[in-house]
Protein backbone atom coordinates (compact mmCIF):
# COMPACT_ATOMS: atom_id res chain seq x y z
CA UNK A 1 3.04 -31.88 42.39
CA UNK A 2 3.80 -32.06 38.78
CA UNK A 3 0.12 -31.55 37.85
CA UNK A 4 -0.86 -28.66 40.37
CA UNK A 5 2.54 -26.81 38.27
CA UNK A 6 0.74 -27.62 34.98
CA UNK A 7 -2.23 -26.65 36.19
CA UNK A 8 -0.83 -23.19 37.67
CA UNK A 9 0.99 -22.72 33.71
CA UNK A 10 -2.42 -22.82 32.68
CA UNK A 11 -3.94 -20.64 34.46
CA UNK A 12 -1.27 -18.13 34.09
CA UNK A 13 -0.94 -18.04 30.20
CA UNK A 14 -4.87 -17.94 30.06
CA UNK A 15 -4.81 -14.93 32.20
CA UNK A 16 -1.74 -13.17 30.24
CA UNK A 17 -3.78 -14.01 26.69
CA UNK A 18 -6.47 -12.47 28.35
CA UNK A 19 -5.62 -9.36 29.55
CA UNK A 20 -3.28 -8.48 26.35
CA UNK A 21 -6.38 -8.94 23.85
CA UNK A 22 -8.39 -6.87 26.51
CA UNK A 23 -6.20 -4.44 26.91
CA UNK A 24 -2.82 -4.61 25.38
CA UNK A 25 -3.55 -5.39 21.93
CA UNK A 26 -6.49 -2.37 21.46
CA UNK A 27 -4.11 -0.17 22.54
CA UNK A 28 -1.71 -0.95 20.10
CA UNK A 29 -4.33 -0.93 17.56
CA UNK A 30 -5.25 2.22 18.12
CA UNK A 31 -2.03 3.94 17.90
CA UNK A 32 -1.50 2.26 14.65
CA UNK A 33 -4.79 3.86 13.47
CA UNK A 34 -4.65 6.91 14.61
CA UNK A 35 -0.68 7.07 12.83
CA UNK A 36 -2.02 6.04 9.45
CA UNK A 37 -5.45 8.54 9.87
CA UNK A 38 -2.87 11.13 10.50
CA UNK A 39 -0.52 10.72 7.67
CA UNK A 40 -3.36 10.29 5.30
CA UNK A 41 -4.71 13.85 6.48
CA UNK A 42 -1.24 15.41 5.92
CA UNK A 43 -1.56 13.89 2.44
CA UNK A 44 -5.36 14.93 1.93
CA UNK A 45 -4.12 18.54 3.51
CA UNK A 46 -1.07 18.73 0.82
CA UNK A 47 -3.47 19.36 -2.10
CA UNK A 48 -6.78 21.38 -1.08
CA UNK A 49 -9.84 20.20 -2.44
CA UNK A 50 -10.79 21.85 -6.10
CA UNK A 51 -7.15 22.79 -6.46
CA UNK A 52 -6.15 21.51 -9.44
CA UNK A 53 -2.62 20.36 -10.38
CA UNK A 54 -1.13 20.13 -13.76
CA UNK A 55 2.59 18.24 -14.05
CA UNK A 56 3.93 18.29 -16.88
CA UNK A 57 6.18 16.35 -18.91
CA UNK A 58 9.92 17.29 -19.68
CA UNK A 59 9.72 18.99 -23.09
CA UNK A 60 12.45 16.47 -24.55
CA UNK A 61 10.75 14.80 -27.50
CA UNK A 62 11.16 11.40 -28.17
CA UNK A 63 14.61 10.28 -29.41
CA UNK A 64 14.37 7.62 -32.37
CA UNK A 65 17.45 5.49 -32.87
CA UNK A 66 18.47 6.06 -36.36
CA UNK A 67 20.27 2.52 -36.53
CA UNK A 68 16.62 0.93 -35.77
CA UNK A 69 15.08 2.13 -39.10
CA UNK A 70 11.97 3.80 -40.50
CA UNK A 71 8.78 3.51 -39.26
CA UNK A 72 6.37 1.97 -42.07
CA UNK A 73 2.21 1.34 -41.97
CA UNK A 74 1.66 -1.67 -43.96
CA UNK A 75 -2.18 -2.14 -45.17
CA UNK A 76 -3.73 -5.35 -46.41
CA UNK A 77 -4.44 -5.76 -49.79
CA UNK A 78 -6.69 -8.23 -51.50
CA UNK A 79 -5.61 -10.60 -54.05
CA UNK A 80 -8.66 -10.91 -55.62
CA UNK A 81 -8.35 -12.93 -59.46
């Protein structure tokens, strides 16, 4: 009796698998696709093609500590005797 119940589990989760990777599962994928197409067209809408956008920068300049000290460009000499 114990075997015909195994047997009958078998069957059963083979038929489940089966159906949700026919049918289940696409589904899902789809709606997952068709989400992320979506948000990438509101993105691709946001900003029409040849518009061009310029951001710029805050106008602050750059603020040198004065406790770190003078910038200075060393250049190599040659000790030639």
């Amino acid at each position: 009796m114990g075997f015909l119940y195994f047997i009958l589990a078998l069957l059963l989760i083979s038929l489940f698998f089966r159906l949700f990777f026919k049918y289940i599962l696409p589904f899902i994928l789809l709606r997952y696709i068709k989400k992320k197409q979506n948000q990438q067209d509101q993105y691709n809408n946001a900003q029409k093609e040849g518009e061009i956008k310029i951001e710029n920068k805050s106008d602050k300049k750059a603020h040198l500590d004065p406790e770190v000290g003078e910038y200075v460009d060393f250049e190599d000499v040659d000790d030639d005797k």
